[in-house]
PDB file of N, CA and C in Angstrom:
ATOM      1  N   UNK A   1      71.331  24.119 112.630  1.00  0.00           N
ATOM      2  CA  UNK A   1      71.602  23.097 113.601  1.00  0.00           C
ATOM      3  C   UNK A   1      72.782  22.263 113.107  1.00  0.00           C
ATOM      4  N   UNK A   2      73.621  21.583 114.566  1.00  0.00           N
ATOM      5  CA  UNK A   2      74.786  20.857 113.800  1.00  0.00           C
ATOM      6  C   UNK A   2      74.478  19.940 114.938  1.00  0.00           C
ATOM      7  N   UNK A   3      74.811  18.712 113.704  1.00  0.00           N
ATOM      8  CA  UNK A   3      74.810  17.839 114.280  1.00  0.00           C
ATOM      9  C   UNK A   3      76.039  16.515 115.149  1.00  0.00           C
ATOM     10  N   UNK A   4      76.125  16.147 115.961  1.00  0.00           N
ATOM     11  CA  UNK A   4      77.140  15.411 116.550  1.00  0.00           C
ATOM     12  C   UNK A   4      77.331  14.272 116.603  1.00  0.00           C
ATOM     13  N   UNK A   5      77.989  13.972 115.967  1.00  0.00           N
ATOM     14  CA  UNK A   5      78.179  11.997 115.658  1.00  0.00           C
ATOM     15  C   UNK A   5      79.617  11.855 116.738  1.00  0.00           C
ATOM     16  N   UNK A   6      79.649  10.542 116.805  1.00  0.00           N
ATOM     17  CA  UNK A   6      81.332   9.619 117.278  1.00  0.00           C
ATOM     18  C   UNK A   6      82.269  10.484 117.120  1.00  0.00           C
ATOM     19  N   UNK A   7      82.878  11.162 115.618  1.00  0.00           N
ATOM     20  CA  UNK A   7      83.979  11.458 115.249  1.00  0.00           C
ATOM     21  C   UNK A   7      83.897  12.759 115.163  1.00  0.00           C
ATOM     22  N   UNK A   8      82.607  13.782 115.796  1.00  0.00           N
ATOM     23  CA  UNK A   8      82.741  14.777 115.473  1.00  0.00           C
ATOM     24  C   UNK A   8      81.600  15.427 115.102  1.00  0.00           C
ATOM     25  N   UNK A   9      81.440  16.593 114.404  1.00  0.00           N
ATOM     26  CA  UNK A   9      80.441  17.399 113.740  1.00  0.00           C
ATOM     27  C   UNK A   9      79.935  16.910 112.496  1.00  0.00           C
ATOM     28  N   UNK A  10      78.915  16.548 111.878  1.00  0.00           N
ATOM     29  CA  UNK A  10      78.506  16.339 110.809  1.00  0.00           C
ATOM     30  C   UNK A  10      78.836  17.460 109.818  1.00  0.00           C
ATOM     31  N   UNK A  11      79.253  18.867 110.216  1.00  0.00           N
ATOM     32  CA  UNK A  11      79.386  20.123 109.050  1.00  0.00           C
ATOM     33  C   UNK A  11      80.432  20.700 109.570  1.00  0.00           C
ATOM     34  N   UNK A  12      81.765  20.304 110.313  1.00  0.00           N
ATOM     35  CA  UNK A  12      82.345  21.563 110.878  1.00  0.00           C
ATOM     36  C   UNK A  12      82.690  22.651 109.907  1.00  0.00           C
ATOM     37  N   UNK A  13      82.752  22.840 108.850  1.00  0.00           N
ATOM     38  CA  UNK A  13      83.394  23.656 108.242  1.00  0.00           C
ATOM     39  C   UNK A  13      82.032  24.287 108.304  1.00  0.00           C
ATOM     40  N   UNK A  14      80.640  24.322 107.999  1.00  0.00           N
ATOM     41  CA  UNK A  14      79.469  25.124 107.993  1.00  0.00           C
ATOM     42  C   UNK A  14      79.361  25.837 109.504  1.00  0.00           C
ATOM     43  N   UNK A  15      79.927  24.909 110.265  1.00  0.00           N
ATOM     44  CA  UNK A  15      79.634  25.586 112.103  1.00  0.00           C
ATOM     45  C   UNK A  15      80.948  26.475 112.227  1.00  0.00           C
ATOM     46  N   UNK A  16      81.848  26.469 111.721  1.00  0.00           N
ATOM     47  CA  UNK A  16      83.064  27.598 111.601  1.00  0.00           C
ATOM     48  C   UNK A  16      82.588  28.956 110.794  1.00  0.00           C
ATOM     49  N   UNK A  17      82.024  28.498 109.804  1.00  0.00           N
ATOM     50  CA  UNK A  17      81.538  29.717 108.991  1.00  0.00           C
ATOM     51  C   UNK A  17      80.199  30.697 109.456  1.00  0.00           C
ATOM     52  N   UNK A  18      79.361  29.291 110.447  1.00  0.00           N
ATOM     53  CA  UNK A  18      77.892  30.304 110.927  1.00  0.00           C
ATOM     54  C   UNK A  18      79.128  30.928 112.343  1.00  0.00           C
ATOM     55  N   UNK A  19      79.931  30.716 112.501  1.00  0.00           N
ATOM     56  CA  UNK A  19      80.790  31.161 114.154  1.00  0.00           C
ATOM     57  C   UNK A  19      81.191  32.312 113.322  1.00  0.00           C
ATOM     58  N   UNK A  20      81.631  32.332 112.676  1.00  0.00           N
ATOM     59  CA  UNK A  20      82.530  33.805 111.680  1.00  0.00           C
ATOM     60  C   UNK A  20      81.696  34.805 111.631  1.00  0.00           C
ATOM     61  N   UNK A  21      80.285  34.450 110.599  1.00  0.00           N
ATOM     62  CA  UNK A  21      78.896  34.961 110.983  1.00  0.00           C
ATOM     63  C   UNK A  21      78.725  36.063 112.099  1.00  0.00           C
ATOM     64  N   UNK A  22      78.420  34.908 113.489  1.00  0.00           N
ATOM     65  CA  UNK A  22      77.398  35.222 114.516  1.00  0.00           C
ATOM     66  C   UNK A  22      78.404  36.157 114.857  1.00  0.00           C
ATOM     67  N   UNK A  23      80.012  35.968 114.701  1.00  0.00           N
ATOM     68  CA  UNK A  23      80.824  36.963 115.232  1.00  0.00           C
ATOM     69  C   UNK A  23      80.755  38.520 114.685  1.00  0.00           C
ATOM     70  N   UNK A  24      80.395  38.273 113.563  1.00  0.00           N
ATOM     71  CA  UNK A  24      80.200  39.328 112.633  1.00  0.00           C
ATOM     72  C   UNK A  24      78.951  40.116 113.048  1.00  0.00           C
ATOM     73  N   UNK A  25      78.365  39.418 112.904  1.00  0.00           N
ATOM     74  CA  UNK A  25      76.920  39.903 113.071  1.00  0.00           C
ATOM     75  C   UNK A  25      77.130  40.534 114.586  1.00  0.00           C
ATOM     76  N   UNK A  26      77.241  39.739 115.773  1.00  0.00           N
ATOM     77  CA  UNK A  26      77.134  40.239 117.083  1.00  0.00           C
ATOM     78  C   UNK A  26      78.035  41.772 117.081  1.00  0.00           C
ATOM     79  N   UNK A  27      79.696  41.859 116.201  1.00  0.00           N
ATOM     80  CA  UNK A  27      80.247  43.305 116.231  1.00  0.00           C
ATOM     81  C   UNK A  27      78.968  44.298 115.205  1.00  0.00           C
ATOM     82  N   UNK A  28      78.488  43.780 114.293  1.00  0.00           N
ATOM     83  CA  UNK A  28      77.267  44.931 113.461  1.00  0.00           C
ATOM     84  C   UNK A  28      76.641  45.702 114.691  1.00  0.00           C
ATOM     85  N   UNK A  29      75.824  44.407 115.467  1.00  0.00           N
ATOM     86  CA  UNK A  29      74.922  44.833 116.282  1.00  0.00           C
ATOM     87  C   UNK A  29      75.075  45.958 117.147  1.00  0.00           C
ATOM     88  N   UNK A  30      76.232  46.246 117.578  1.00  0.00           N
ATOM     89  CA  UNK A  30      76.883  46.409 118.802  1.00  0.00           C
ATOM     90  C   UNK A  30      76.969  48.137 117.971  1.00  0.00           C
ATOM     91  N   UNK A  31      77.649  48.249 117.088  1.00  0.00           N
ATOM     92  CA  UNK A  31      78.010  49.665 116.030  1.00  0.00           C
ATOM     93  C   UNK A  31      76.605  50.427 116.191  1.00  0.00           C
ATOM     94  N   UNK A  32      75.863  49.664 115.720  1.00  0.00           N
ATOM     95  CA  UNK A  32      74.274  49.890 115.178  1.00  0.00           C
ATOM     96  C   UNK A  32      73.973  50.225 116.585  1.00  0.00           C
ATOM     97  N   UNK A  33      73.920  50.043 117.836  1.00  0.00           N
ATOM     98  CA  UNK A  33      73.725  49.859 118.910  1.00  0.00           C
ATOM     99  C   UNK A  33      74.036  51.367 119.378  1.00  0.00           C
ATOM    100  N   UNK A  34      75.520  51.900 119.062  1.00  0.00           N
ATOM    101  CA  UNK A  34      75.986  52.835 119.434  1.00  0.00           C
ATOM    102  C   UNK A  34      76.052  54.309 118.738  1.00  0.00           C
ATOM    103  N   UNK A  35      75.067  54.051 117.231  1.00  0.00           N
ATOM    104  CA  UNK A  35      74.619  54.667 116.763  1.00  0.00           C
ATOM    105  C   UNK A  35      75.500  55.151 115.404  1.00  0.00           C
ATOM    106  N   UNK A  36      77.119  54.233 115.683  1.00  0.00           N
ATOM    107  CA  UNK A  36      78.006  54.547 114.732  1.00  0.00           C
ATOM    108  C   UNK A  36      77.937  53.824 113.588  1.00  0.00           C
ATOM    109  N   UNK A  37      77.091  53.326 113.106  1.00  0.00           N
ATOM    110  CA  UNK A  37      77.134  52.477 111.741  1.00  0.00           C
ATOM    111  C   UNK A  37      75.769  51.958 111.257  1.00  0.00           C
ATOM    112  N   UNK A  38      75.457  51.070 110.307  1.00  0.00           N
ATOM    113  CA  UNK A  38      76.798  51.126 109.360  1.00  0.00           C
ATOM    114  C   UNK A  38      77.211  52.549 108.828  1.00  0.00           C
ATOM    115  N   UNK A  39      78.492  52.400 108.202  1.00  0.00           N
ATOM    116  CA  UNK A  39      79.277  53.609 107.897  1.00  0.00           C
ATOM    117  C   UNK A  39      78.686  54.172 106.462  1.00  0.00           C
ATOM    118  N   UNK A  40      78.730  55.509 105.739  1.00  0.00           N
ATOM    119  CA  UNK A  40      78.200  55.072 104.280  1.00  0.00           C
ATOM    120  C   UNK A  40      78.967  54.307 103.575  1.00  0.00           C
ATOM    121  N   UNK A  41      80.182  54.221 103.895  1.00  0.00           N
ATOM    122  CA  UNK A  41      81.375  53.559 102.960  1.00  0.00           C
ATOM    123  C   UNK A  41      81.029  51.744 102.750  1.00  0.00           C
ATOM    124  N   UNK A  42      80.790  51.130 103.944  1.00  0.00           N
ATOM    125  CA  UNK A  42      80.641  49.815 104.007  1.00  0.00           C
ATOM    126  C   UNK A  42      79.109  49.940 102.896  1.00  0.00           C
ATOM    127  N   UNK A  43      77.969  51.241 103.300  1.00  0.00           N
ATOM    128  CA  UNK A  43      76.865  50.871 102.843  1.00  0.00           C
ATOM    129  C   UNK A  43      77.226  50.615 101.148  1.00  0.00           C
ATOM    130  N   UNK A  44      77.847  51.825 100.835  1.00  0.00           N
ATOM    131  CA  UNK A  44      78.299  51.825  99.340  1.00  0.00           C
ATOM    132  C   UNK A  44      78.432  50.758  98.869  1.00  0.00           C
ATOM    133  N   UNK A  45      79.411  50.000  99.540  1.00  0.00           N
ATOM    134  CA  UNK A  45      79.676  48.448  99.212  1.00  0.00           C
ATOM    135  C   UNK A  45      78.866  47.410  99.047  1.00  0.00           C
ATOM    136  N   UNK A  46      77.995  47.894  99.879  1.00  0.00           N
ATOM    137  CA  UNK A  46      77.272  46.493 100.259  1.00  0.00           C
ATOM    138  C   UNK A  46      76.417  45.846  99.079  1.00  0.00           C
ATOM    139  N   UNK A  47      76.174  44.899  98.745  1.00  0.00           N
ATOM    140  CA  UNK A  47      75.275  44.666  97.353  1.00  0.00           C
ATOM    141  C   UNK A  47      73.800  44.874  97.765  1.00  0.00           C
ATOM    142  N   UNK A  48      73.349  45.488  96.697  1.00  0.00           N
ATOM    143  CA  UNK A  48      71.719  45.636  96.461  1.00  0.00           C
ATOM    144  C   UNK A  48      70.623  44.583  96.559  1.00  0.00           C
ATOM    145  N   UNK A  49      69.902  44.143  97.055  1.00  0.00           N
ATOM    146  CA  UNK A  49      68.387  43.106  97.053  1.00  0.00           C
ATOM    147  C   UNK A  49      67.907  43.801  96.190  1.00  0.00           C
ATOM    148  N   UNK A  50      67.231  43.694  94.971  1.00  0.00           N
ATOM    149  CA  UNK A  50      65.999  44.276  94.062  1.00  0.00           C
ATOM    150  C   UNK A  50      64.695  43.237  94.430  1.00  0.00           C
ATOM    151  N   UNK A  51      63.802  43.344  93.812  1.00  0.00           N
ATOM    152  CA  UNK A  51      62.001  42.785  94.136  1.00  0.00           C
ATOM    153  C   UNK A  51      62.362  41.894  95.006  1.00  0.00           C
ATOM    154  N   UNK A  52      62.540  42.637  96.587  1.00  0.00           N
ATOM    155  CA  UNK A  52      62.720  42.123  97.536  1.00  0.00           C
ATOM    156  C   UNK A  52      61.626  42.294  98.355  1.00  0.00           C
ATOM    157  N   UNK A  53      60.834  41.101  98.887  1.00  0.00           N
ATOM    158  CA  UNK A  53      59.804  41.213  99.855  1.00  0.00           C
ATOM    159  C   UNK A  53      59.949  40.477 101.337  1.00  0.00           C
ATOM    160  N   UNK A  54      59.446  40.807 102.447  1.00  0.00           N
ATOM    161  CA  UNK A  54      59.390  39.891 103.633  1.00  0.00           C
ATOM    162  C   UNK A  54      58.769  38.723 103.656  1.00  0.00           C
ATOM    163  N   UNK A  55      59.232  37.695 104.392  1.00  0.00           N
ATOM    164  CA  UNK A  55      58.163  36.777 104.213  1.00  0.00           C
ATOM    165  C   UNK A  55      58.553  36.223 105.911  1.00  0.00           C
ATOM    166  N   UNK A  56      57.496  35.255 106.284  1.00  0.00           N
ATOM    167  CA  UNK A  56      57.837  34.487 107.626  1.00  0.00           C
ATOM    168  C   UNK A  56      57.867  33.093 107.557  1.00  0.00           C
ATOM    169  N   UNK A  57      59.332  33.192 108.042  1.00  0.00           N
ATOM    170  CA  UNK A  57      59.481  31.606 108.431  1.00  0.00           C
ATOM    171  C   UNK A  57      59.745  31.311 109.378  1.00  0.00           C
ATOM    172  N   UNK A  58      59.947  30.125 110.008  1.00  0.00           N
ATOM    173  CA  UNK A  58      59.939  29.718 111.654  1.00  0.00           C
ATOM    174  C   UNK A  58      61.106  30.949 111.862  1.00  0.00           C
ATOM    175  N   UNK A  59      61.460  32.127 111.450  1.00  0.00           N
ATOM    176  CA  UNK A  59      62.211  33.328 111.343  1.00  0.00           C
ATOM    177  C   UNK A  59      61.904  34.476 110.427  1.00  0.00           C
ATOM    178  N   UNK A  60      61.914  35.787 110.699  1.00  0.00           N
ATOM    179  CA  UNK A  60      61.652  36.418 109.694  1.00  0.00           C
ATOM    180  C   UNK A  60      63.002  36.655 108.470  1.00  0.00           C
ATOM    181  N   UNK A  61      62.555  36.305 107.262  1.00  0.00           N
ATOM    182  CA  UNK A  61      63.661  36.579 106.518  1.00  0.00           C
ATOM    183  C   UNK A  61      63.448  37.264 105.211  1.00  0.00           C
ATOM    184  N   UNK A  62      64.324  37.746 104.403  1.00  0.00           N
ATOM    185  CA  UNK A  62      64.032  38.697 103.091  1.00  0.00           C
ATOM    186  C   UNK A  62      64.288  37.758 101.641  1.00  0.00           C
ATOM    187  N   UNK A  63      63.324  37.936 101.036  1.00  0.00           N
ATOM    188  CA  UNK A  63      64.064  37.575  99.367  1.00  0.00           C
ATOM    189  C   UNK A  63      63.751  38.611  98.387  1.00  0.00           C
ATOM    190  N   UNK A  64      64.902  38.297  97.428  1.00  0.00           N
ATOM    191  CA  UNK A  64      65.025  39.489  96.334  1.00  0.00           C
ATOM    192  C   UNK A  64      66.114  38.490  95.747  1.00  0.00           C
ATOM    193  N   UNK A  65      66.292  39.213  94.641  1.00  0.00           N
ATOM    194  CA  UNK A  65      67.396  39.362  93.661  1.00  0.00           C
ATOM    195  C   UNK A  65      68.611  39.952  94.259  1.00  0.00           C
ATOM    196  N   UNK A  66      69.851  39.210  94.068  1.00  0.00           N
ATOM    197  CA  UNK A  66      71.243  40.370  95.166  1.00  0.00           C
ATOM    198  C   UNK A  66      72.016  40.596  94.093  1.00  0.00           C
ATOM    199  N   UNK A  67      72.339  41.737  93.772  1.00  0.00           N
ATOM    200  CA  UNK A  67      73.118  42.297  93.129  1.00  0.00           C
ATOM    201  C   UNK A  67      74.469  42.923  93.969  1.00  0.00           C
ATOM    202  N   UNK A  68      75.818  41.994  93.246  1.00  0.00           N
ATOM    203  CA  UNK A  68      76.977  41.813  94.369  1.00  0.00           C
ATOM    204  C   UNK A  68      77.471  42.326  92.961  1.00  0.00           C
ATOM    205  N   UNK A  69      78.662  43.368  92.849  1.00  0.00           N
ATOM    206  CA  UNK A  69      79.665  43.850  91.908  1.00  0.00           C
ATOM    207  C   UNK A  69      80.671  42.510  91.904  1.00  0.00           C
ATOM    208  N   UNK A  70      81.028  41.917  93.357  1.00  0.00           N
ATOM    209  CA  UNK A  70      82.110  41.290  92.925  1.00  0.00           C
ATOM    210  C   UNK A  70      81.801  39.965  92.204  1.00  0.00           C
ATOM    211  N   UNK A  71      80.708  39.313  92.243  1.00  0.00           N
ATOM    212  CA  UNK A  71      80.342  37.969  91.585  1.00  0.00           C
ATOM    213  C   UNK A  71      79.827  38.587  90.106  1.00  0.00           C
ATOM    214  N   UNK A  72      79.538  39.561  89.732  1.00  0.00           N
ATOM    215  CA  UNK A  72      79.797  39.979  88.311  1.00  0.00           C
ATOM    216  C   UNK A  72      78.251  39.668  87.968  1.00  0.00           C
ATOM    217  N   UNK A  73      77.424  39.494  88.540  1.00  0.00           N
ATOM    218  CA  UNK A  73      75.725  38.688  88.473  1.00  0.00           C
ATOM    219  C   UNK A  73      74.990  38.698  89.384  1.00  0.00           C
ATOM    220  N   UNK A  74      73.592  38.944  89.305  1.00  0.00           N
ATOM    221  CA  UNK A  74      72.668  38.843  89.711  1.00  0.00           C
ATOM    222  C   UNK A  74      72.613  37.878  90.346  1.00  0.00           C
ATOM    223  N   UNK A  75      72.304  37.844  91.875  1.00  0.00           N
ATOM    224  CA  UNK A  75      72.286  36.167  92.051  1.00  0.00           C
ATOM    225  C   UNK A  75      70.505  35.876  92.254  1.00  0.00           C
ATOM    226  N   UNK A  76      70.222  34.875  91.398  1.00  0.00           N
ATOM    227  CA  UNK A  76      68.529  35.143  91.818  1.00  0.00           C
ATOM    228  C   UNK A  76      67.877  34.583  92.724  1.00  0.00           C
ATOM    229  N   UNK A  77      68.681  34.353  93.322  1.00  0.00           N
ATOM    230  CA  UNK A  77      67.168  34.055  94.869  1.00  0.00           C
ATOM    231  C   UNK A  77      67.953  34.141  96.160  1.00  0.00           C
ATOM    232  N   UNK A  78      67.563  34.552  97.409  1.00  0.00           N
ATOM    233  CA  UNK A  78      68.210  34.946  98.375  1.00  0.00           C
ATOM    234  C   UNK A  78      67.110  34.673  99.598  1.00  0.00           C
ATOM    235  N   UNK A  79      67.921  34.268 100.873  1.00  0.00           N
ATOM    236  CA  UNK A  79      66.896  34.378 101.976  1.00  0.00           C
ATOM    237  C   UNK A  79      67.714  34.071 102.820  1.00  0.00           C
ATOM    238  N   UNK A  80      67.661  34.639 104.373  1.00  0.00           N
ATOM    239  CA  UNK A  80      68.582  34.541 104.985  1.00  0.00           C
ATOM    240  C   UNK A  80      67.886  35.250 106.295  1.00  0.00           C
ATOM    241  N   UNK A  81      68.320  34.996 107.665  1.00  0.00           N
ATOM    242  CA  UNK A  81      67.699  35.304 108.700  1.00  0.00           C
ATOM    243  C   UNK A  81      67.561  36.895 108.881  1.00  0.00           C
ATOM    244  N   UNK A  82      66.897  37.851 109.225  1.00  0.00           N
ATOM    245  CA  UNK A  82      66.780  38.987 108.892  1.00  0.00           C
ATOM    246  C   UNK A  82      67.022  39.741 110.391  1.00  0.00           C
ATOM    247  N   UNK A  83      67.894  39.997 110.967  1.00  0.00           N
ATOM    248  CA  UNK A  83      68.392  40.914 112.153  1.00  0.00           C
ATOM    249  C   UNK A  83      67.882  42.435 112.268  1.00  0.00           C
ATOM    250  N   UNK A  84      68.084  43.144 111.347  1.00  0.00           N
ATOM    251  CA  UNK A  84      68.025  44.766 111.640  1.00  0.00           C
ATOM    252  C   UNK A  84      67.706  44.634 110.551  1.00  0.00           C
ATOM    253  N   UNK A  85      66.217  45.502 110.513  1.00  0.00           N
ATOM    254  CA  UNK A  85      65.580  46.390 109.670  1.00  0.00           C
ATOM    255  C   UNK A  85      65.505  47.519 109.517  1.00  0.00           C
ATOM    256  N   UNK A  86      66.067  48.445 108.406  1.00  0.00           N
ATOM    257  CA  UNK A  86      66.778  49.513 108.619  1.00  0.00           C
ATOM    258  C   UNK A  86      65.637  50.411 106.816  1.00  0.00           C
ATOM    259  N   UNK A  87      64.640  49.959 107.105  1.00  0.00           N
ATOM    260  CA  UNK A  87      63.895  50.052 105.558  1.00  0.00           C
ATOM    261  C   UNK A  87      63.834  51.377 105.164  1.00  0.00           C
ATOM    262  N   UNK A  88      63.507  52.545 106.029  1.00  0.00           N
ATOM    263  CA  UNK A  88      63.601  54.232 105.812  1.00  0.00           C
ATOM    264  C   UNK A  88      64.766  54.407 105.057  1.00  0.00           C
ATOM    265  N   UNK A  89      65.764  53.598 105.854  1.00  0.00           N
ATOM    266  CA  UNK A  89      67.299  54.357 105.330  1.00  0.00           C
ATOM    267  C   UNK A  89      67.771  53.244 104.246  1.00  0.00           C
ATOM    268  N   UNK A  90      66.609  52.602 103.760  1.00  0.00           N
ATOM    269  CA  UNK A  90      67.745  51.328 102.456  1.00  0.00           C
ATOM    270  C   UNK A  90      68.430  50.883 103.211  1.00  0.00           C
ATOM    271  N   UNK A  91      68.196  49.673 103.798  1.00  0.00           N
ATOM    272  CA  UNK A  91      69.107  48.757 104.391  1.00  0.00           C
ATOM    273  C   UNK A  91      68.684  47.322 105.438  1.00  0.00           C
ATOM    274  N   UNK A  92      69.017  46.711 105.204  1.00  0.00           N
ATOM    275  CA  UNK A  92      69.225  45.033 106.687  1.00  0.00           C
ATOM    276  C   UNK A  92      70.324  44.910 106.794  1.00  0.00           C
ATOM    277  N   UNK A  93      70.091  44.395 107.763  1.00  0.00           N
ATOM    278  CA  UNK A  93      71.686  43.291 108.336  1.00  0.00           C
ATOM    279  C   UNK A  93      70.542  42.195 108.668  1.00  0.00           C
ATOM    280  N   UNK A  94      71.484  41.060 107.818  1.00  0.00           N
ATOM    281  CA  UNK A  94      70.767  39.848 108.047  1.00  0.00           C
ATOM    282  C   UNK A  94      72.762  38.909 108.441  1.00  0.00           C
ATOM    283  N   UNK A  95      72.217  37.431 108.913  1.00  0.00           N
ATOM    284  CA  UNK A  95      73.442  36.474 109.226  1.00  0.00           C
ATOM    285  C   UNK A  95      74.618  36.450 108.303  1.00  0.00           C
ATOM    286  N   UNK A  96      74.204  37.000 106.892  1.00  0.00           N
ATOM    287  CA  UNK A  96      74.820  36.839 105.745  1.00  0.00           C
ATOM    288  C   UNK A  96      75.758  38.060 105.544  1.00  0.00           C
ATOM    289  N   UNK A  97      75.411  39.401 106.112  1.00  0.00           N
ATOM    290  CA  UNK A  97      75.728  40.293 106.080  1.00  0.00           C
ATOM    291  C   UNK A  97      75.414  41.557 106.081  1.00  0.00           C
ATOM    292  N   UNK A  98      75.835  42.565 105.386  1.00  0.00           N
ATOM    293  CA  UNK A  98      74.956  43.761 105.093  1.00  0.00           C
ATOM    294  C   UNK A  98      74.226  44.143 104.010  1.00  0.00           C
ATOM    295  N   UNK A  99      72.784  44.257 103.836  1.00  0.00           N
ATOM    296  CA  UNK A  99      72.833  45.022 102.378  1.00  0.00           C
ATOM    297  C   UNK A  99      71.772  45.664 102.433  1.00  0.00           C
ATOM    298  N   UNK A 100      71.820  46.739 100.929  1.00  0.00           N
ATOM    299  CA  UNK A 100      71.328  47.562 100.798  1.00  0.00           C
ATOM    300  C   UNK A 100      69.774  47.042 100.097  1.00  0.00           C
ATOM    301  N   UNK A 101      69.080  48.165 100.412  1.00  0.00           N
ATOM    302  CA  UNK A 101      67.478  47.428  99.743  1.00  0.00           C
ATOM    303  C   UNK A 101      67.161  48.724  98.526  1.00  0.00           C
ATOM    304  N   UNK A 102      67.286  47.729  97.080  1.00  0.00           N
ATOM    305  CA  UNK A 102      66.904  48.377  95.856  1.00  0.00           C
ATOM    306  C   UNK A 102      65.439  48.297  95.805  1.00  0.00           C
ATOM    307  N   UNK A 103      65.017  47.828  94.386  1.00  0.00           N
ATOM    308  CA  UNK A 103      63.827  48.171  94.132  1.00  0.00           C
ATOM    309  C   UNK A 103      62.953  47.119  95.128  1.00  0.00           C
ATOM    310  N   UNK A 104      61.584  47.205  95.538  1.00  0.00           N
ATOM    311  CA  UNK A 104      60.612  46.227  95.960  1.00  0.00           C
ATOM    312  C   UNK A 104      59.954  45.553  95.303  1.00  0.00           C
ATOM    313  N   UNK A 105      59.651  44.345  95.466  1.00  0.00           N
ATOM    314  CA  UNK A 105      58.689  43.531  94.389  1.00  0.00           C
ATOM    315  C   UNK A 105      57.598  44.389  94.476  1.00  0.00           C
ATOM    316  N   UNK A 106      56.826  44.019  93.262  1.00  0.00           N
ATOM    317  CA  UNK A 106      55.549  44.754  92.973  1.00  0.00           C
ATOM    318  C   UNK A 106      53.993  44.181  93.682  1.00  0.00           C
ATOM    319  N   UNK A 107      54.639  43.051  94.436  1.00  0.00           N
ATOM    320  CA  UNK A 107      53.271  42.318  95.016  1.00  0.00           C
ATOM    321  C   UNK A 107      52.750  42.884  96.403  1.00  0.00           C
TER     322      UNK A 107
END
């Protein structure tokens, strides 16, 4: 949610970035839709979730561990709105982006 004061947006730079997002996300959908994607090449890319489980929040969303090559680290905690569940073939598209699903938590 953004909020609107006198002078403006309380976050514009956060409401530019969820717009970049939803734009993103809405072209995924659309690929996925038409049966052409994701590609393996983007999948290759995409960083790994490890002891990643579902959980529900006023949205369904995923946490795990994300393992991104380019941040050089593990990032340890993750959650993010969860769009396409793609679990047979290793994979979500959540708001954040694409990624691949490594190991599962053990719970």
């Amino acid at each position: 949610m953004f909020g609107l004061k006198d002078d403006g947006f309380d976050d514009a730079e956060r409401m530019l970035l969820t717009a970049d997002r939803l734009e993103r996300l809405a072209a995924d959908l659309r690929t996925i839709h038409a049966g052409t994607g994701p590609s393996q090449r983007r999948l290759a890319s995409a960083p790994v979730i490890d002891d990643w489980a579902f959980e529900f929040l006023p949205t369904q969303a995923i946490f795990g561990n994300v393992h991104d090559e380019a941040a050089g680290r593990p990032l340890a905690f993750f959650t993010t709105d969860l769009w396409v569940l793609a679990k047979e073939q290793g994979w979500v598209l959540t708001l954040a982006g694409l990624f691949r699903l490594g190991i599962p938590d053990g719970t």
